[in-house]
C-alpha atoms as a PDB file:
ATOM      1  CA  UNK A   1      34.393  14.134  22.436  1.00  0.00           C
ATOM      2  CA  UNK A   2      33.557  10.515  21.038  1.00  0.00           C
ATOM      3  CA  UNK A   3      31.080   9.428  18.631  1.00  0.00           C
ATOM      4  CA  UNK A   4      29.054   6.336  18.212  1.00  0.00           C
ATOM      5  CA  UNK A   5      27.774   5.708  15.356  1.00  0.00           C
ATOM      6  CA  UNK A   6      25.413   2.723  15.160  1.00  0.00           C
ATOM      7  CA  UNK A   7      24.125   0.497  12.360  1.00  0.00           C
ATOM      8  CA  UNK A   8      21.453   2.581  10.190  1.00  0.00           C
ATOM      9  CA  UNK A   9      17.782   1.496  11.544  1.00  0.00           C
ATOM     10  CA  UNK A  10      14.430   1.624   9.968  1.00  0.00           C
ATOM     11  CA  UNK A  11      13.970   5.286  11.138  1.00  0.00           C
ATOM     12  CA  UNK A  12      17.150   6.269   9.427  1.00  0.00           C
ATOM     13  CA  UNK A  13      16.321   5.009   5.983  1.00  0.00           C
ATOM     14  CA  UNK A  14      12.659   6.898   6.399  1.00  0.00           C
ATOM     15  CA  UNK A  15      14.454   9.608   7.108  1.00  0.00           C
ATOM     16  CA  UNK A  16      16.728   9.589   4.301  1.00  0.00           C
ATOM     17  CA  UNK A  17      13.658   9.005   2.086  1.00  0.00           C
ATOM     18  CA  UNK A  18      11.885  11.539   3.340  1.00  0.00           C
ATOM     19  CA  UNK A  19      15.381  14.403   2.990  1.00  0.00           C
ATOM     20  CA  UNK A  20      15.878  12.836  -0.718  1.00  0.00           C
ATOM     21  CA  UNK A  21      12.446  15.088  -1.360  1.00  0.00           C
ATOM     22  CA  UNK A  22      13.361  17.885   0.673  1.00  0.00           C
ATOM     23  CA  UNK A  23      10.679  16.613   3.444  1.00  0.00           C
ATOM     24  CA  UNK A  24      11.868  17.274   6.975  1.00  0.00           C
ATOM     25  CA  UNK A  25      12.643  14.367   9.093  1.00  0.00           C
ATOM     26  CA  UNK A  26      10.957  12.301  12.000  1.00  0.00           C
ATOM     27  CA  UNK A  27      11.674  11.701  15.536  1.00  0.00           C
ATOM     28  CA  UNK A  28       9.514   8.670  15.306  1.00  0.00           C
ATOM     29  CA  UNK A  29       7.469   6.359  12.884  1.00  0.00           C
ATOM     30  CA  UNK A  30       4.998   6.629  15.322  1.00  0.00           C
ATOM     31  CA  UNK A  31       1.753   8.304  14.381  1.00  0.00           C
ATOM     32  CA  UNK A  32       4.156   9.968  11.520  1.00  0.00           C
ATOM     33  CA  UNK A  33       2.462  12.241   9.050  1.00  0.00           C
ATOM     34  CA  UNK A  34       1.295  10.752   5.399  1.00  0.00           C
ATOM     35  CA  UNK A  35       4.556  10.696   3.449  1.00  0.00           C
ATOM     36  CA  UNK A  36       6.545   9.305   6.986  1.00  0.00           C
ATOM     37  CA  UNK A  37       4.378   6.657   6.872  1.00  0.00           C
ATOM     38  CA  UNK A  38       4.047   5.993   2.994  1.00  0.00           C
ATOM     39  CA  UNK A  39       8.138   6.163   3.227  1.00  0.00           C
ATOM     40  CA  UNK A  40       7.778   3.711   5.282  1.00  0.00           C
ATOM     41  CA  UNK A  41       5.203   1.583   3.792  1.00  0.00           C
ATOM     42  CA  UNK A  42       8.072   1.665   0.728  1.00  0.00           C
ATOM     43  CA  UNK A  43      11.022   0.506   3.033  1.00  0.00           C
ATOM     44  CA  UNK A  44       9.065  -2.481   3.808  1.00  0.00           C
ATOM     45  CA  UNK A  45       7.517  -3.626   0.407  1.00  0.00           C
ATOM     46  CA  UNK A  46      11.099  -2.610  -1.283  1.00  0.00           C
ATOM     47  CA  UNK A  47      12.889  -4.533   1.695  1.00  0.00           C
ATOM     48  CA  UNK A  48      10.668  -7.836   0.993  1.00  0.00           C
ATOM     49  CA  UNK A  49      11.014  -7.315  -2.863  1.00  0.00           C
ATOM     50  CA  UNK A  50      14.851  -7.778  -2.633  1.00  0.00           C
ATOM     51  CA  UNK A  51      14.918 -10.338  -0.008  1.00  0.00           C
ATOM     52  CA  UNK A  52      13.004 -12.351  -2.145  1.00  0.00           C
ATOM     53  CA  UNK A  53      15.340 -12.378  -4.631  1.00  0.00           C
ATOM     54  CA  UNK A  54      17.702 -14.327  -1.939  1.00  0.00           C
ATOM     55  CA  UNK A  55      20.899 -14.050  -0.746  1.00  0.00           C
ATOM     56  CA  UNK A  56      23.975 -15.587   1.164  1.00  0.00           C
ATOM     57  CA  UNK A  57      22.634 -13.375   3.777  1.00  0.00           C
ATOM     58  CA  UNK A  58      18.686 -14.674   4.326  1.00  0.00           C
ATOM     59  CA  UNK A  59      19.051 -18.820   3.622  1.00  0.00           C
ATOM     60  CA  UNK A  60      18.898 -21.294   5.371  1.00  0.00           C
ATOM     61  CA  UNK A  61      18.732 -24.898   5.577  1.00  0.00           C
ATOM     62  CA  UNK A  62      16.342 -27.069   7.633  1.00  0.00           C
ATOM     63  CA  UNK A  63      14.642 -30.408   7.923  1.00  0.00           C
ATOM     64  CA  UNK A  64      10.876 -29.777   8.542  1.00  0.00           C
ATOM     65  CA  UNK A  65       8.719 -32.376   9.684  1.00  0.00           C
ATOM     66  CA  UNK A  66       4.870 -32.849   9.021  1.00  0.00           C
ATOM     67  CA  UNK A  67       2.745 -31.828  12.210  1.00  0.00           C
ATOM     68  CA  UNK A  68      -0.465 -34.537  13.696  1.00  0.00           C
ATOM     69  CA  UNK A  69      -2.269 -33.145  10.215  1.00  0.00           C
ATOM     70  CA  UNK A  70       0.808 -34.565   8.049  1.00  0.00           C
ATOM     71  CA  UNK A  71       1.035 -31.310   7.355  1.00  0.00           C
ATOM     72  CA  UNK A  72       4.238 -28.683   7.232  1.00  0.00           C
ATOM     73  CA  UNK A  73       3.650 -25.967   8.329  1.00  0.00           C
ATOM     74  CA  UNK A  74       6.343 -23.087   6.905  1.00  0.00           C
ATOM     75  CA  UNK A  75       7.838 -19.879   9.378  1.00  0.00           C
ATOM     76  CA  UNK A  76       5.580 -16.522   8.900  1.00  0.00           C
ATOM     77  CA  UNK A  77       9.043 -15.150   7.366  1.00  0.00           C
ATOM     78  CA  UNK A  78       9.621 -17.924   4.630  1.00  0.00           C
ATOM     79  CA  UNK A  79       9.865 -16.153   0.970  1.00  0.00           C
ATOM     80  CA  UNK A  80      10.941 -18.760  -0.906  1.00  0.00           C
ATOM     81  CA  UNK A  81      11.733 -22.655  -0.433  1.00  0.00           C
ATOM     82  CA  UNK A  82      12.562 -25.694  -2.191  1.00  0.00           C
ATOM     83  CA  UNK A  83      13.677 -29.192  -1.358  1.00  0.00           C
ATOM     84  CA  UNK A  84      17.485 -30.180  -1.253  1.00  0.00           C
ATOM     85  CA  UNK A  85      19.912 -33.380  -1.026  1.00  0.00           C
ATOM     86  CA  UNK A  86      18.167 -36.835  -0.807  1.00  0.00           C
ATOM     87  CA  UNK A  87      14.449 -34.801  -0.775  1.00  0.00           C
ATOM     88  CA  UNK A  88      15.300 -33.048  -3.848  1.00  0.00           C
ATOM     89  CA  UNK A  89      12.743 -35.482  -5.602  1.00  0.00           C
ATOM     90  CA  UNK A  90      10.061 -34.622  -4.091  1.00  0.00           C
ATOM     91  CA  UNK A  91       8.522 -31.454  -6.148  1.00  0.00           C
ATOM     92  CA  UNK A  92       7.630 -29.102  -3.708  1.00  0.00           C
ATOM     93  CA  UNK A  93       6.127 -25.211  -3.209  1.00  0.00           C
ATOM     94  CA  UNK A  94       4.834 -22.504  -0.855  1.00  0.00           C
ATOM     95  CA  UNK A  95       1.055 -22.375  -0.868  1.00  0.00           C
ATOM     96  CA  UNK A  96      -0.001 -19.629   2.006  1.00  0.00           C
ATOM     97  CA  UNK A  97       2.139 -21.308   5.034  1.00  0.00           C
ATOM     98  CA  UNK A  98       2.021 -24.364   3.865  1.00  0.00           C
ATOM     99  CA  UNK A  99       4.451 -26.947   1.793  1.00  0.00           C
ATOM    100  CA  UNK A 100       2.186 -28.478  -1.138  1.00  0.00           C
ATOM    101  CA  UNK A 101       3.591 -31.373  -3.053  1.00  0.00           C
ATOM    102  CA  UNK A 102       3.101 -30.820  -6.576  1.00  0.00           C
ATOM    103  CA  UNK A 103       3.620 -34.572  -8.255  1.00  0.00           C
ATOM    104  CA  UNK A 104       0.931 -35.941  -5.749  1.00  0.00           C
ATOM    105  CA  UNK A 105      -1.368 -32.585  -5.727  1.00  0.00           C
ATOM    106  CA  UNK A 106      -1.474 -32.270  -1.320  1.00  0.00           C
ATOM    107  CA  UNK A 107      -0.285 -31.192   1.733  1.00  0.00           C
ATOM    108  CA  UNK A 108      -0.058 -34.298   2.899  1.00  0.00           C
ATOM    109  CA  UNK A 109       3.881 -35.418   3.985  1.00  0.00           C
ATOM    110  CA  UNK A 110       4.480 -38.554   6.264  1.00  0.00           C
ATOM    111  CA  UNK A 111       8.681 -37.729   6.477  1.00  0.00           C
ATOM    112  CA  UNK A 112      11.015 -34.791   7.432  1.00  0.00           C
ATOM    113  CA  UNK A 113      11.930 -33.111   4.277  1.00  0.00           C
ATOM    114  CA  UNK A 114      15.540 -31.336   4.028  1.00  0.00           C
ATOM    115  CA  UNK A 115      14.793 -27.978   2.045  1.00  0.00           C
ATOM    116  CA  UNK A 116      16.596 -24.566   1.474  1.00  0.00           C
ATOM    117  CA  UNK A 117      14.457 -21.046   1.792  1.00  0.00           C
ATOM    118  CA  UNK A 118      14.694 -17.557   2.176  1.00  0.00           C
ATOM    119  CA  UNK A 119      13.225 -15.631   4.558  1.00  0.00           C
ATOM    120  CA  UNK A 120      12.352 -12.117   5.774  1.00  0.00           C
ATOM    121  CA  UNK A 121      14.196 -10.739   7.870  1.00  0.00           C
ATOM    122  CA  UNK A 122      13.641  -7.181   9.952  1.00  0.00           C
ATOM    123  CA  UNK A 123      15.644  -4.588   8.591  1.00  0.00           C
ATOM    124  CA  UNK A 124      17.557  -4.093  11.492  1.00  0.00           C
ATOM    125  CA  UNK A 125      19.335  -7.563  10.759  1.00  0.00           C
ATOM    126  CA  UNK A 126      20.231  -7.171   7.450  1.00  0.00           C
ATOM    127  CA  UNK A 127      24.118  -6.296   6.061  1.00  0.00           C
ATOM    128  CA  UNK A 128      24.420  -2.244   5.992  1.00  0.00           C
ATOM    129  CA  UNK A 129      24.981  -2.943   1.821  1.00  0.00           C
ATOM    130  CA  UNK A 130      21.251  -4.510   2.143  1.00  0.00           C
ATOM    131  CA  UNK A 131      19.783  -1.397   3.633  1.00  0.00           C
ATOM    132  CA  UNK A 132      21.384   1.384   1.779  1.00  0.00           C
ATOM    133  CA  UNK A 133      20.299  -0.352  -0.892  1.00  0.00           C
ATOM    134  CA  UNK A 134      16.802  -0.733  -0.087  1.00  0.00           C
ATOM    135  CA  UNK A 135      16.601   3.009   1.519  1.00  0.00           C
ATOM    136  CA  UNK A 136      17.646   4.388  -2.092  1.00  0.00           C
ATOM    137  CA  UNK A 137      15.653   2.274  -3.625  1.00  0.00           C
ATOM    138  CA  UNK A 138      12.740   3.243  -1.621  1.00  0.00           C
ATOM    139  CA  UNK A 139      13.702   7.213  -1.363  1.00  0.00           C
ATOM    140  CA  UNK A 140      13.469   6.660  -5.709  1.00  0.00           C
ATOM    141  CA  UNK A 141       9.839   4.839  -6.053  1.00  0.00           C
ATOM    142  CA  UNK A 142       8.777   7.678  -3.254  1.00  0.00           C
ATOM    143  CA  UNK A 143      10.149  10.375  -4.850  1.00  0.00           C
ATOM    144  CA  UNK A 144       8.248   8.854  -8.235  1.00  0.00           C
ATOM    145  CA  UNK A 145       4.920   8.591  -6.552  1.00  0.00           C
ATOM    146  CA  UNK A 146       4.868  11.848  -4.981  1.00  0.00           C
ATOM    147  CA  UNK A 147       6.952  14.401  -7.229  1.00  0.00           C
ATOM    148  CA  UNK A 148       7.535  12.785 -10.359  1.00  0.00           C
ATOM    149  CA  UNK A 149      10.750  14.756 -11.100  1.00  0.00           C
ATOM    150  CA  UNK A 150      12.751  13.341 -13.722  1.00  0.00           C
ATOM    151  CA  UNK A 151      16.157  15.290 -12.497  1.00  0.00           C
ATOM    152  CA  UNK A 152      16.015  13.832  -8.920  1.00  0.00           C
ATOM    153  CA  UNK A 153      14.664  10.625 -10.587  1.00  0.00           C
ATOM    154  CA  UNK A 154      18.433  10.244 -12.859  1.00  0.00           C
ATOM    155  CA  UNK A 155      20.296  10.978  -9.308  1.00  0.00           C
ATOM    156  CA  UNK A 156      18.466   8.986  -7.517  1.00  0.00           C
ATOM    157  CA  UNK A 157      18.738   5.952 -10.495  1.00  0.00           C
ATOM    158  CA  UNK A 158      22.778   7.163  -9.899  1.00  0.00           C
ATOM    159  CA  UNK A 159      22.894   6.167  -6.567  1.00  0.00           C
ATOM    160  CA  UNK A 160      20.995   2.846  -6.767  1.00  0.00           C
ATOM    161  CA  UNK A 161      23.172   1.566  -9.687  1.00  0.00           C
ATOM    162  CA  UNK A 162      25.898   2.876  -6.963  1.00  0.00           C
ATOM    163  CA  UNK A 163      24.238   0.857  -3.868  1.00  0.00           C
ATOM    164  CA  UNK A 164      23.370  -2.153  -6.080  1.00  0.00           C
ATOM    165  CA  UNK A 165      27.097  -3.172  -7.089  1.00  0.00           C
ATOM    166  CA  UNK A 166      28.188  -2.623  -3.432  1.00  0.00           C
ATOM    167  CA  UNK A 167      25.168  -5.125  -2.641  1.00  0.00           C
ATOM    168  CA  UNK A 168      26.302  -7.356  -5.382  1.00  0.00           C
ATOM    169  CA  UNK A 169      29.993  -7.182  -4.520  1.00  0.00           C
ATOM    170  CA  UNK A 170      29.324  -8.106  -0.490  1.00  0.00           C
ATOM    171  CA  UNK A 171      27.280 -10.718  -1.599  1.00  0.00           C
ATOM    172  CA  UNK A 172      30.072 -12.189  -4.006  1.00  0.00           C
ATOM    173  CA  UNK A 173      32.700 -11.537  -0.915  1.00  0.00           C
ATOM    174  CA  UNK A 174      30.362 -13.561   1.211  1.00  0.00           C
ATOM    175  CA  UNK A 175      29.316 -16.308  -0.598  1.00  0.00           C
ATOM    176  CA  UNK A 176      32.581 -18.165  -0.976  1.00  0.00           C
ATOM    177  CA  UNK A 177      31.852 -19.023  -4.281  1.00  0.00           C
ATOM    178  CA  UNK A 178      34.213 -20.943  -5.793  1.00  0.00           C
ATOM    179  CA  UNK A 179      33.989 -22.559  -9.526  1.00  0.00           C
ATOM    180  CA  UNK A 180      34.734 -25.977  -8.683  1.00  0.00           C
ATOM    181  CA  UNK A 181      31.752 -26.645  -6.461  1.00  0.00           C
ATOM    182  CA  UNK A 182      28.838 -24.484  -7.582  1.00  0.00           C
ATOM    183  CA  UNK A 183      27.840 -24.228 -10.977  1.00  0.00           C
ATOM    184  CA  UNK A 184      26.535 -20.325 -10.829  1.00  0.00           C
ATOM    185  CA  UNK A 185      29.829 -19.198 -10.167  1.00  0.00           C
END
């Protein structure tokens, strides 16, 4: 007899949210009764919460260029972005899905600017640390809303602390940090 076992999916972590209250399970997070669904209405919004916060894991680097507007015109998934190397000048943020230059007060670019962001990415693609972290977080803030128990609220607060330094240490593993060339090290 063999065994596969396969990288934890979106199903999995409402699942383990929903078993952290002593709910039964789902097949499917289709049509899936009120605290399925609410479990997984908390994966997501906990799951964009600590993406936003950025990591090795969700950055990139691009040069975007203005469209026929002079506009630019930022990915659906784009959390957070800023302006890097040579571009770094020009102050820039997220407005909506569009870049806004803050010294000139529009959304009007004539170059390619180089910039770094993070974006959202489906929970399916993120590092297994990433989603045990989120799915404990979640299975806490839904145990909160709909129990309120204070004992399963320490275990649960247990297990996060737990999840969050494995998080922290894959991230620090990953990065390549190194004190010579980046000053948050």
């Amino acid at each position: 007899m063999s065994f596969t076992i396969s990288p934890m999916a979106k199903l999995d972590a409402v699942n383990i949210c929903l078993s952290s209250m002593g709910e039964p399970v789902v097949n499917s997070l289709d049509g899936a009764a009120v605290d399925a669904q609410m479990a997984s209405d908390l994966v997501d919004e906990t799951s964009r919460s600590v993406q936003a916060m950025g990591w090795h894991w969700n950055y990139e680097r691009h040069t975007l260029s203005p469209d026929v507007n002079g506009e630019i015109v930022l990915p659906q998934n784009t959390l957070r972005i800023d302006t890097i190397q040579d571009d770094r000048k020009t102050d820039v943020v997220q407005r909506g899905l569009k870049l806004f230059d803050v010294n000139n007060s529009t959304y009007q670019f004539t170059d390619p600017l180089k910039v770094e962001m993070f974006v959202q990415l489906p929970f399916e693609d993120l590092p297994n640390t990433a989603k045990q972290f989120i799915t404990i977080r979640a299975a806490r803030k839904l145990q909160q809303r709909l129990l309120g128990s204070d004992t399963l609220d320490k275990y649960a607060q247990e297990s996060e602390q737990q999840a969050w330094v494995a998080l922290m240490q894959e991230e620090a593993d990953t990065i390549d940090a190194n004190m010579l060339d980046a000053w948050q090290t």
